[in-house]
PDB file of N, CA and C in Angstrom:
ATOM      1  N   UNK A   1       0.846  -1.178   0.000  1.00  0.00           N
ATOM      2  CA  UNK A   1       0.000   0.000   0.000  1.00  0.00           C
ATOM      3  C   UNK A   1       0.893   1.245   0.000  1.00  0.00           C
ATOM      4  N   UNK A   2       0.357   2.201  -0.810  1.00  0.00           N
ATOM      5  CA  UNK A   2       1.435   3.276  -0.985  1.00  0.00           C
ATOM      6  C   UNK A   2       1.400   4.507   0.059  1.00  0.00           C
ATOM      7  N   UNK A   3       1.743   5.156   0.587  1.00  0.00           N
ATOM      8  CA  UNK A   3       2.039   6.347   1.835  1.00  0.00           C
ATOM      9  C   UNK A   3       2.109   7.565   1.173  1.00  0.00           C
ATOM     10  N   UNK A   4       1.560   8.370   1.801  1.00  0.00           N
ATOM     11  CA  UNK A   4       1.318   9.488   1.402  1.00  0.00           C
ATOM     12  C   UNK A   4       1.519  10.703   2.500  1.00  0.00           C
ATOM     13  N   UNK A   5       1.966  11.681   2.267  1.00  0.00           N
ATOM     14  CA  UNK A   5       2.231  12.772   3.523  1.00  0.00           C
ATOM     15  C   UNK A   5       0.959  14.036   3.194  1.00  0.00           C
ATOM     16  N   UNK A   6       0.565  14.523   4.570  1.00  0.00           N
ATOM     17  CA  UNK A   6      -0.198  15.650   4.273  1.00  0.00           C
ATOM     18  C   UNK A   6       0.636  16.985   4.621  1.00  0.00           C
ATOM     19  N   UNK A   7       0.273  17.706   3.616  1.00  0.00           N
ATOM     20  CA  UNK A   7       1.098  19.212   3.986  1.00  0.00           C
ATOM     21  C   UNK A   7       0.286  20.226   4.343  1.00  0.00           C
ATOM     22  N   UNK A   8       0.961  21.103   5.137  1.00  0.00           N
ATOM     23  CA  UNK A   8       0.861  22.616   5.842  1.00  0.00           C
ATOM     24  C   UNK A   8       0.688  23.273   4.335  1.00  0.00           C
ATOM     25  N   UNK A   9      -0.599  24.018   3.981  1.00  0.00           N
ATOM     26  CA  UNK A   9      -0.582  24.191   2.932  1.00  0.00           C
ATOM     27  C   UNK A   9       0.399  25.706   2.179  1.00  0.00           C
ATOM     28  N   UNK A  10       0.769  26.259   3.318  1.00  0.00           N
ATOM     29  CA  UNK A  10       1.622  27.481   3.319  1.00  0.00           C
ATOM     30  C   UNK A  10       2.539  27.244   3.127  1.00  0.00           C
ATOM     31  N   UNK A  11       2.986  26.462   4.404  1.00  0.00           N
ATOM     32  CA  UNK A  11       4.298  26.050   4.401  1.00  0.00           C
ATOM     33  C   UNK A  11       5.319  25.129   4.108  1.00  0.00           C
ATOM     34  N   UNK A  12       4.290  24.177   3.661  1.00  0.00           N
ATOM     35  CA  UNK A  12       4.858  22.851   2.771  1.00  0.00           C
ATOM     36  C   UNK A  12       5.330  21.905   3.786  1.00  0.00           C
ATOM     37  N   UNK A  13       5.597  22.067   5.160  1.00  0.00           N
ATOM     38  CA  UNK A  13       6.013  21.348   5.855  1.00  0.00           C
ATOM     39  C   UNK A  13       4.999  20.106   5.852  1.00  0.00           C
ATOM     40  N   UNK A  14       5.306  18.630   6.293  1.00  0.00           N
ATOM     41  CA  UNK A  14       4.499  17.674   6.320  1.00  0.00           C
ATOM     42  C   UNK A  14       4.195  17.456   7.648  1.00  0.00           C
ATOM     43  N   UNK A  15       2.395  17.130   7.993  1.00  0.00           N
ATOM     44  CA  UNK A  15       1.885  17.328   8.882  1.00  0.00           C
ATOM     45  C   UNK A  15       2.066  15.724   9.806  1.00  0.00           C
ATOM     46  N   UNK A  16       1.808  14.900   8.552  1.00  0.00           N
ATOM     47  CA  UNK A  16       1.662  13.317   8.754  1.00  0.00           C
ATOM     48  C   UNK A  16       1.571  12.903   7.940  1.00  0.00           C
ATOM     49  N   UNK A  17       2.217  11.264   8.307  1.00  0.00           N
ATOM     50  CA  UNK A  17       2.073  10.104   6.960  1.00  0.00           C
ATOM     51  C   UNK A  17       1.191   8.966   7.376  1.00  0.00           C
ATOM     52  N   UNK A  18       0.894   8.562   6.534  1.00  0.00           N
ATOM     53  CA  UNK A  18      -0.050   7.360   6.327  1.00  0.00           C
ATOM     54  C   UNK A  18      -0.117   6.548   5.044  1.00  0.00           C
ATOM     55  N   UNK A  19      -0.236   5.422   5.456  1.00  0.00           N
ATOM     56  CA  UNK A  19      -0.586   4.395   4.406  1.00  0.00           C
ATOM     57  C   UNK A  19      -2.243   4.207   4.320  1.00  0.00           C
ATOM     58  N   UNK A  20      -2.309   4.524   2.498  1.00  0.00           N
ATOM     59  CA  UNK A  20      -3.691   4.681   1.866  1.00  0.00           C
ATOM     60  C   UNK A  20      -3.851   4.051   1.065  1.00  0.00           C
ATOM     61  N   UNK A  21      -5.210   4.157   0.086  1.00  0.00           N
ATOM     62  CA  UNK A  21      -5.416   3.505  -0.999  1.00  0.00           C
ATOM     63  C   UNK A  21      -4.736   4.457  -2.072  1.00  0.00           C
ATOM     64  N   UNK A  22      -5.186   5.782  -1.922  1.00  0.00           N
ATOM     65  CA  UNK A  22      -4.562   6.743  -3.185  1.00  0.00           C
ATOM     66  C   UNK A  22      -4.867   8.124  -2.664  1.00  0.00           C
ATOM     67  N   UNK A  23      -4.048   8.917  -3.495  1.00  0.00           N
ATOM     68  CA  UNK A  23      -4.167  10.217  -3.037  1.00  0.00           C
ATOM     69  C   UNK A  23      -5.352  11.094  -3.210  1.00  0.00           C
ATOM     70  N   UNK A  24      -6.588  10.422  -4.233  1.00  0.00           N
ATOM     71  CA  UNK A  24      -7.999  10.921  -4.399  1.00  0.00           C
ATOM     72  C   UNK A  24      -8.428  10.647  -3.015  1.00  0.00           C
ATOM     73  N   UNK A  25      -8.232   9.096  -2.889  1.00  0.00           N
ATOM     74  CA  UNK A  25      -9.345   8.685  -1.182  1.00  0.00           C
ATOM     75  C   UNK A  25      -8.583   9.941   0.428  1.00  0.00           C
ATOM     76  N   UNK A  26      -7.400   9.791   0.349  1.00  0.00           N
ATOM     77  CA  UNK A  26      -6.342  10.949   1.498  1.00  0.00           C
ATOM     78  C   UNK A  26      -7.872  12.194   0.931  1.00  0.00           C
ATOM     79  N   UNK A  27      -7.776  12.815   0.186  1.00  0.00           N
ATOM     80  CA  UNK A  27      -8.388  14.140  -0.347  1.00  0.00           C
ATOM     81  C   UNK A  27      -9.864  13.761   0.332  1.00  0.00           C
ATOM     82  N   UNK A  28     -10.446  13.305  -0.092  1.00  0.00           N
ATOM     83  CA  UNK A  28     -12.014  13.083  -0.081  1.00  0.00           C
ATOM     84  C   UNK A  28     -12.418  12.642   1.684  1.00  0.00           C
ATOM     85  N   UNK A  29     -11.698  12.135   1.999  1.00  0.00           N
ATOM     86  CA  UNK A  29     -11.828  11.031   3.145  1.00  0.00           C
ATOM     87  C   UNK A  29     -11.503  12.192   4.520  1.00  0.00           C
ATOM     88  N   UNK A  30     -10.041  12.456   4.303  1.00  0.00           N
ATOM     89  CA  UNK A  30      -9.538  13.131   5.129  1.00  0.00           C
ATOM     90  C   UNK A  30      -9.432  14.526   4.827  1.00  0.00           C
ATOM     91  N   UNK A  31      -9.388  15.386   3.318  1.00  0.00           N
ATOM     92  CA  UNK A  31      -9.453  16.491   3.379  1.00  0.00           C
ATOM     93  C   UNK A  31      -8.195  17.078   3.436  1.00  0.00           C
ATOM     94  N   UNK A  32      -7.776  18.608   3.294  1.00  0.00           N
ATOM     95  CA  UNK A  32      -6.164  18.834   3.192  1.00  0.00           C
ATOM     96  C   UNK A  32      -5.324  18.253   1.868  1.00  0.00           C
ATOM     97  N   UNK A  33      -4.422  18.471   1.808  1.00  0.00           N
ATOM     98  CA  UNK A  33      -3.100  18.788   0.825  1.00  0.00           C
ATOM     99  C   UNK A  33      -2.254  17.581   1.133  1.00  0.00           C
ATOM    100  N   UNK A  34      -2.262  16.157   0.091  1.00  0.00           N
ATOM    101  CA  UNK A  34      -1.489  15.244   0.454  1.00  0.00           C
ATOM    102  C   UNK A  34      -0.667  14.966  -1.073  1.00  0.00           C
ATOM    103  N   UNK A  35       0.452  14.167  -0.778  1.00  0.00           N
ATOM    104  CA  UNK A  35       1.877  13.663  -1.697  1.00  0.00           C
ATOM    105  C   UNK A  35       2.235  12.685  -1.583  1.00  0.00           C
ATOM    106  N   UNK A  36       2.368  11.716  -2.503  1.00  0.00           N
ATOM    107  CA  UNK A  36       2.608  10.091  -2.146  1.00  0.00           C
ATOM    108  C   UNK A  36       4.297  10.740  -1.527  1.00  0.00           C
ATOM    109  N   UNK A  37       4.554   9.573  -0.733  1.00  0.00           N
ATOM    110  CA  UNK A  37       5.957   9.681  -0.567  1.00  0.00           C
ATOM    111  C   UNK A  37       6.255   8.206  -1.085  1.00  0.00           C
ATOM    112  N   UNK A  38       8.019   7.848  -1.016  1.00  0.00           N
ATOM    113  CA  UNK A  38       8.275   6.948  -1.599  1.00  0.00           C
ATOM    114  C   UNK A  38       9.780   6.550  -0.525  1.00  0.00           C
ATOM    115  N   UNK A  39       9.645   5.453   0.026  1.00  0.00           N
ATOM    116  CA  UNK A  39      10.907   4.946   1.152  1.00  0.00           C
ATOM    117  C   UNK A  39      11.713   4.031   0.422  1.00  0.00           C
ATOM    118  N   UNK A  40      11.278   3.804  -1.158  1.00  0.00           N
ATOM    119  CA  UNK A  40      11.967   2.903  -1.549  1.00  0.00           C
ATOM    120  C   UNK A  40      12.647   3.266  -3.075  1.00  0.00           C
ATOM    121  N   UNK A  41      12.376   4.300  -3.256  1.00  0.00           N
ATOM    122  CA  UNK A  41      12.914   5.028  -4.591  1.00  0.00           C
ATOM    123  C   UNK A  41      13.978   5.553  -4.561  1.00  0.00           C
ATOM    124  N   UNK A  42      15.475   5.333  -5.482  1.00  0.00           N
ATOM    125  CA  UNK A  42      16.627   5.994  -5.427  1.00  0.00           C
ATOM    126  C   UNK A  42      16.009   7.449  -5.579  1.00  0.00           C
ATOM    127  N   UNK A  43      16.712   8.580  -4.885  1.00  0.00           N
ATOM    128  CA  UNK A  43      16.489   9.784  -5.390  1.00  0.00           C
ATOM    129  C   UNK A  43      15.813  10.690  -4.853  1.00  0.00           C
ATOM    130  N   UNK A  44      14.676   9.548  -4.563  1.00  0.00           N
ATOM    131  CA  UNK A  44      13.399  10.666  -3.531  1.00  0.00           C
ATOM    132  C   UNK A  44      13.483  10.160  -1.987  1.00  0.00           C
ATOM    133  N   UNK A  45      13.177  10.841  -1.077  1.00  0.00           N
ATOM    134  CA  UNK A  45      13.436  10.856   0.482  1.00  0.00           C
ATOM    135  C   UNK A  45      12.046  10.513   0.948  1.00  0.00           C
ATOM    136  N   UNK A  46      11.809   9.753   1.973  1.00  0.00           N
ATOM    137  CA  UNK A  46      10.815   9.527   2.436  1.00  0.00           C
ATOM    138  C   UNK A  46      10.438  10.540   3.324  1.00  0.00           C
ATOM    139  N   UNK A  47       9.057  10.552   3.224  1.00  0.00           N
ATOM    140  CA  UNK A  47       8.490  11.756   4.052  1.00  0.00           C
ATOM    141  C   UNK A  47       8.371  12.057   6.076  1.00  0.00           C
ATOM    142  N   UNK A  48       9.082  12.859   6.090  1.00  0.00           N
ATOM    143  CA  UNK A  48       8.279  12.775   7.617  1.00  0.00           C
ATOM    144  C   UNK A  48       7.965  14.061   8.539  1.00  0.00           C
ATOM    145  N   UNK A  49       7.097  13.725   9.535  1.00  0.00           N
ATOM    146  CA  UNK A  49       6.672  15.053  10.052  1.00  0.00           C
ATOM    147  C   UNK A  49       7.803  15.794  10.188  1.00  0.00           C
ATOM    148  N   UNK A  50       7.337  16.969   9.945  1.00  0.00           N
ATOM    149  CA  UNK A  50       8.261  18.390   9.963  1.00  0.00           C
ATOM    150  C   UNK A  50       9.385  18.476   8.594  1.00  0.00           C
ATOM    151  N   UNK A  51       9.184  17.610   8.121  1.00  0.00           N
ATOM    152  CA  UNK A  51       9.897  17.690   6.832  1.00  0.00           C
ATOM    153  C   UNK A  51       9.098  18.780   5.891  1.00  0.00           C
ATOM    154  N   UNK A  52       9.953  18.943   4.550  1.00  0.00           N
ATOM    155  CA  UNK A  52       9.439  20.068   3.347  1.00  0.00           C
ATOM    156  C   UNK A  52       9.485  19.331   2.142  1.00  0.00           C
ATOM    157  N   UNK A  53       8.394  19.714   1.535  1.00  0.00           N
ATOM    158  CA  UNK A  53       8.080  18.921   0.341  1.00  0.00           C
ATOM    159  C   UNK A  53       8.602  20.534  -0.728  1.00  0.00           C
ATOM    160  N   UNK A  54       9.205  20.029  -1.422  1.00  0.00           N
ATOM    161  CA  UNK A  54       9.923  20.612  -3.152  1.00  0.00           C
ATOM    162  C   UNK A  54       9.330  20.300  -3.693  1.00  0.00           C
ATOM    163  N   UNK A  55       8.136  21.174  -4.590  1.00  0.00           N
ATOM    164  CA  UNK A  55       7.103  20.561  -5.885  1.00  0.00           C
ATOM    165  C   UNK A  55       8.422  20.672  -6.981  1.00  0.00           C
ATOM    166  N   UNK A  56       9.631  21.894  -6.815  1.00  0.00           N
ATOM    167  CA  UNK A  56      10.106  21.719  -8.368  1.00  0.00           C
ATOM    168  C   UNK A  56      10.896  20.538  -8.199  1.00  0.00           C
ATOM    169  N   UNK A  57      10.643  20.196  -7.614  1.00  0.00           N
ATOM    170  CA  UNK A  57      11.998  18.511  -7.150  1.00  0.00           C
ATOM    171  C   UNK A  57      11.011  17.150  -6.913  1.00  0.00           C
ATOM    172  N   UNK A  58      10.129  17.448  -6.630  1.00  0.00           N
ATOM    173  CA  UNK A  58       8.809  16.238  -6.225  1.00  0.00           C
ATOM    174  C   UNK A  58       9.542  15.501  -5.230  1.00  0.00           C
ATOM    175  N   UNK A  59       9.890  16.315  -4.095  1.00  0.00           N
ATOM    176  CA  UNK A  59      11.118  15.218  -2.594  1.00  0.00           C
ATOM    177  C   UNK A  59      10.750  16.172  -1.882  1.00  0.00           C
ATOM    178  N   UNK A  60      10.999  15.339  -0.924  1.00  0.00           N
ATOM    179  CA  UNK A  60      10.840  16.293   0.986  1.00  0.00           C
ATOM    180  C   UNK A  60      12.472  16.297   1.190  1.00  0.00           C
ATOM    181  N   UNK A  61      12.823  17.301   2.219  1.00  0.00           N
ATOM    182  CA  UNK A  61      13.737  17.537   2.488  1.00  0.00           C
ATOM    183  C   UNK A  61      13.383  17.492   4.367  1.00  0.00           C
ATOM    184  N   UNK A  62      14.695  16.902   4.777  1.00  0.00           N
ATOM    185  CA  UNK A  62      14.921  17.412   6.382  1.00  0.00           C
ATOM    186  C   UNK A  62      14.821  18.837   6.853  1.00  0.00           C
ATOM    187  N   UNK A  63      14.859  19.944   7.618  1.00  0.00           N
ATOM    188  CA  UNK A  63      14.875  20.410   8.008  1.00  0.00           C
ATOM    189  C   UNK A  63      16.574  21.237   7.810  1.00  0.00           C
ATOM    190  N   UNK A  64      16.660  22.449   7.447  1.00  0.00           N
ATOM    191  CA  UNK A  64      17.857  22.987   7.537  1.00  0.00           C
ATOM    192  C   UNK A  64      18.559  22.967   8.271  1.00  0.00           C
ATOM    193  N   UNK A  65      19.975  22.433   8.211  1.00  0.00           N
ATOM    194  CA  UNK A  65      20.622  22.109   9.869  1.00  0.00           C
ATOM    195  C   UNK A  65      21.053  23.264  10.006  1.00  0.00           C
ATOM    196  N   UNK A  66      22.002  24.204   9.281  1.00  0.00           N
ATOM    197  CA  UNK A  66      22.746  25.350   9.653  1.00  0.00           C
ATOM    198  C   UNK A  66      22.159  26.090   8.064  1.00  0.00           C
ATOM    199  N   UNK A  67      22.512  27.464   8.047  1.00  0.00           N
ATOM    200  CA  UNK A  67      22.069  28.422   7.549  1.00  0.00           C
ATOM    201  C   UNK A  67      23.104  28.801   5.884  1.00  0.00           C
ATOM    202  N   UNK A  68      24.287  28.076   6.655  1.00  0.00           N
ATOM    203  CA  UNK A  68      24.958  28.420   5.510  1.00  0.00           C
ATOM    204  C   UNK A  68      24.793  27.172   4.439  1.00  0.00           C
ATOM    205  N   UNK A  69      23.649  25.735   5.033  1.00  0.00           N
ATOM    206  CA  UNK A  69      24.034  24.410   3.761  1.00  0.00           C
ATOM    207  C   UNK A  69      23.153  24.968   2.930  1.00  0.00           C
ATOM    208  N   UNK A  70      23.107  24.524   1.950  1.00  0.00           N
ATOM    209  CA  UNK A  70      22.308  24.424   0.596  1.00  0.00           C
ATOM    210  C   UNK A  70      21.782  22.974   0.200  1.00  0.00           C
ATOM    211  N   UNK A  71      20.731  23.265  -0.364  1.00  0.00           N
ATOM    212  CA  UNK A  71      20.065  21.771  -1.104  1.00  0.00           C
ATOM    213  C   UNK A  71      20.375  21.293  -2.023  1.00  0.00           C
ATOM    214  N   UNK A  72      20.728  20.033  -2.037  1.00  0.00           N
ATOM    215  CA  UNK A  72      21.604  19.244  -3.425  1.00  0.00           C
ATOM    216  C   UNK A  72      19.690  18.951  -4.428  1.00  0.00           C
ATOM    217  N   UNK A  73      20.282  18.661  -5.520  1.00  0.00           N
ATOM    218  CA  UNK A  73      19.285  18.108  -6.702  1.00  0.00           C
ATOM    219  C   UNK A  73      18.525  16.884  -6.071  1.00  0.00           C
ATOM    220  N   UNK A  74      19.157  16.191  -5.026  1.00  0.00           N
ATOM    221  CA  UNK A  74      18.066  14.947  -4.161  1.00  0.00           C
ATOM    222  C   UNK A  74      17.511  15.687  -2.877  1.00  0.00           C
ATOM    223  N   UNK A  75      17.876  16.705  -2.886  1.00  0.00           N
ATOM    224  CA  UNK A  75      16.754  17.240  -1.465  1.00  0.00           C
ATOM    225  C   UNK A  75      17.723  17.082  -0.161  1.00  0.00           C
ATOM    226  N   UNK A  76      18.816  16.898  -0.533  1.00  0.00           N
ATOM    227  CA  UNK A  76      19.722  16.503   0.884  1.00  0.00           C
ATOM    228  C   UNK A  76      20.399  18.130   1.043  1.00  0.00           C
ATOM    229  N   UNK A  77      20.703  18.473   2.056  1.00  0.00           N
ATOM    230  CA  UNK A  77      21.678  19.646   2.500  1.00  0.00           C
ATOM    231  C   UNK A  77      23.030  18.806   2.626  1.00  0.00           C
ATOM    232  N   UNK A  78      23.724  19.837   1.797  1.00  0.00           N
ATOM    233  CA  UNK A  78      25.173  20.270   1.851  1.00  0.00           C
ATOM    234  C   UNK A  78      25.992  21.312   2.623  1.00  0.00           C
ATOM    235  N   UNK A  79      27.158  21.149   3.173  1.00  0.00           N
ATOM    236  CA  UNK A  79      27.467  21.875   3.737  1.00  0.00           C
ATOM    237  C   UNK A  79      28.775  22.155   2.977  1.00  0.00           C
ATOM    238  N   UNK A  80      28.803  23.949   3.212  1.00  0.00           N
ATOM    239  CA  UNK A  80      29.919  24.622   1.932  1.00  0.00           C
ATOM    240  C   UNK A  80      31.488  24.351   1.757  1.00  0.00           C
ATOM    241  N   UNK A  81      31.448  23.373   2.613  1.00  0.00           N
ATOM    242  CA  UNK A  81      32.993  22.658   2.885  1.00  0.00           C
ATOM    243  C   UNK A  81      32.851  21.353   3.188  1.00  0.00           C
ATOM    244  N   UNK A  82      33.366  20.306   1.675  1.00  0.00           N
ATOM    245  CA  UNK A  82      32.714  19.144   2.602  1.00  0.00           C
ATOM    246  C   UNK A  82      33.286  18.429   3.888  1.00  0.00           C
ATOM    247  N   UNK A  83      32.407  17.647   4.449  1.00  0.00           N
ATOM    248  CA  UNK A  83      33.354  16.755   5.872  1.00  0.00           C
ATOM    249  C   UNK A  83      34.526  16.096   5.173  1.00  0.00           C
ATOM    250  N   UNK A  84      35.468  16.351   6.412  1.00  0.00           N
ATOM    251  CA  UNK A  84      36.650  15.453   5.971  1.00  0.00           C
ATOM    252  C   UNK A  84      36.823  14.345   5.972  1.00  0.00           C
ATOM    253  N   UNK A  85      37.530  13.378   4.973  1.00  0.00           N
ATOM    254  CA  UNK A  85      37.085  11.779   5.180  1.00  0.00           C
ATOM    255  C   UNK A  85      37.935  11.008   6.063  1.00  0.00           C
ATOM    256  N   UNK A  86      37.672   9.973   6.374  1.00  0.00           N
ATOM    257  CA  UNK A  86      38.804   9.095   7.122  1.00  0.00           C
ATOM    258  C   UNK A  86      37.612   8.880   8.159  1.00  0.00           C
ATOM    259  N   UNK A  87      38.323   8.138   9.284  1.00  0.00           N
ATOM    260  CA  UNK A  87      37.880   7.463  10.391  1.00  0.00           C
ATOM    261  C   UNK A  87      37.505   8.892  11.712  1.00  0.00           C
ATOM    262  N   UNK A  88      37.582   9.927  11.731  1.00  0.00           N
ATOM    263  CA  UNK A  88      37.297  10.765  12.727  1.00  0.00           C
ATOM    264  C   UNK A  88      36.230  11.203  13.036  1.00  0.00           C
ATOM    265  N   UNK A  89      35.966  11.651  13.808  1.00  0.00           N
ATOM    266  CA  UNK A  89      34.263  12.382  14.660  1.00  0.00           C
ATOM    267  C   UNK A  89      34.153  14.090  14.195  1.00  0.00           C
ATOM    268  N   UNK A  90      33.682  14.998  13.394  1.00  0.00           N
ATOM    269  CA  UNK A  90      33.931  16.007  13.330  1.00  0.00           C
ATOM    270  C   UNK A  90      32.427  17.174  13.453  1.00  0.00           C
ATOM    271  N   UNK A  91      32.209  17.737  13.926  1.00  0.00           N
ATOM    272  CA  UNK A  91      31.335  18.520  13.954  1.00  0.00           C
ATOM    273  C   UNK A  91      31.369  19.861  12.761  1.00  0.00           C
ATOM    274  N   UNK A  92      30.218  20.426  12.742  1.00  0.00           N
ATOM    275  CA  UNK A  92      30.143  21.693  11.870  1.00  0.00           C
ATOM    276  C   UNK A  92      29.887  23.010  12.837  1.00  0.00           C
ATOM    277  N   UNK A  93      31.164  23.730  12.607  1.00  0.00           N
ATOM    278  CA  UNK A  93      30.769  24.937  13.499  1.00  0.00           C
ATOM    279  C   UNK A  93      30.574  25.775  12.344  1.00  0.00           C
ATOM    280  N   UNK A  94      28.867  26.689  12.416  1.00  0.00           N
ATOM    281  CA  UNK A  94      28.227  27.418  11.536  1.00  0.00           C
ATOM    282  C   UNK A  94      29.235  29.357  11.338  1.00  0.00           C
ATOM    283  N   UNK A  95      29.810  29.515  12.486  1.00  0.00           N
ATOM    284  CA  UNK A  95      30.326  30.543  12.904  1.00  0.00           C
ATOM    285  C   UNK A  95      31.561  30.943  11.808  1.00  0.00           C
ATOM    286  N   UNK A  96      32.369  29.410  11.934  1.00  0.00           N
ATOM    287  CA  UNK A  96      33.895  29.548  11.524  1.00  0.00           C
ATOM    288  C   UNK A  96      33.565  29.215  10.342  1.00  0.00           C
ATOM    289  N   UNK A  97      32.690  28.252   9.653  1.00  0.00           N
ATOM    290  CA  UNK A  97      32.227  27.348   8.140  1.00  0.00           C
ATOM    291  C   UNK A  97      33.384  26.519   7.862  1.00  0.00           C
ATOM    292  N   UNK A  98      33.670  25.504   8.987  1.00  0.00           N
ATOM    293  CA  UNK A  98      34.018  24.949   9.050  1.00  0.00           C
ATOM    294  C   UNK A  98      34.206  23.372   9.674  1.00  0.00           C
ATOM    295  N   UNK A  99      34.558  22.592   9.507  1.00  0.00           N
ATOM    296  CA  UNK A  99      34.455  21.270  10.265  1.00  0.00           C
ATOM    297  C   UNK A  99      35.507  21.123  11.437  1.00  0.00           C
ATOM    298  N   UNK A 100      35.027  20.872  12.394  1.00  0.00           N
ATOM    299  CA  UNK A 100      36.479  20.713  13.731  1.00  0.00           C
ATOM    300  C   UNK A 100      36.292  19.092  14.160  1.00  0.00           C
ATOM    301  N   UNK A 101      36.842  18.618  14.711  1.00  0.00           N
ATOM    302  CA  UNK A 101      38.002  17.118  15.084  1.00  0.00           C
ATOM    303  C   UNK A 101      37.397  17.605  16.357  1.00  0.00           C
ATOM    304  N   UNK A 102      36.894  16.317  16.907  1.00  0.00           N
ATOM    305  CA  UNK A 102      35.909  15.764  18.072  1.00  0.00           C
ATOM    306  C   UNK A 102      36.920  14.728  18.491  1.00  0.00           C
ATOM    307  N   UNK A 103      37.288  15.542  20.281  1.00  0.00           N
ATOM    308  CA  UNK A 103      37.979  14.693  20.834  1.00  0.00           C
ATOM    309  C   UNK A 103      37.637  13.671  21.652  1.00  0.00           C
ATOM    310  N   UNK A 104      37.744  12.748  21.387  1.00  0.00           N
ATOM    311  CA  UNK A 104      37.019  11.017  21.631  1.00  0.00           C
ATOM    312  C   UNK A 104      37.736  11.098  23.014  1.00  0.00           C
ATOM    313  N   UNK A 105      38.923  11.389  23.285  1.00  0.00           N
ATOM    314  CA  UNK A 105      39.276  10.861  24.698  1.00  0.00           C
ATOM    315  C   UNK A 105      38.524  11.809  25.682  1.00  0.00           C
ATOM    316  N   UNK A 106      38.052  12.826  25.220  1.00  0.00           N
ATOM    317  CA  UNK A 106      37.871  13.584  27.058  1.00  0.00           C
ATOM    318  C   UNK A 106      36.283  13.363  27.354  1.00  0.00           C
TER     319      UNK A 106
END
């Protein structure tokens, strides 16, 4: 059965998900502004409360973590420096726009 999210009709944010018959019965039944979501499609993000639905992208997005990421073409935030790779713990400080080294021993 396919899932569908209802949206904040202003704000696009998603109110709730549910599994339905289709997005006519969500409309008629329950009323409000609904969007199939999809948990199993490369590309598109599954929906969840407090998330944002992109009509020019047809994907929900998480919630903005910091001010300076931007949204990639799949709805994911980027941050303007990417994380560094390897085995370490690093946080994003929004201040410096930068990534800092998380000290595991203290």
């Amino acid at each position: 059965m396919p899932y569908f999210a209802e949206l904040n009709n202003k704000t696009k944010k998603v109110l709730r998900v549910i599994a339905a018959k289709s997005k006519l019965w969500c409309e008629y039944e329950l009323d409000g502004i609904w969007y199939v979501t999809y948990y199993d499609t490369p590309g598109k993000n599954y929906a969840g409360i407090g998330m944002t639905y992109h009509p020019d992208k047809e994907n929900f997005s998480s919630p903005q973590p910091y001010p300076s990421w931007t949204l990639d073409e799949e709805c994911i935030w980027q941050p303007p420096v990417p994380r560094p790779e390897g085995d370490g713990s690093y946080t994003w400080n929004e201040e410096s726009k930068s990534w800092e080294e998380n000290d595991l021993l203290t």
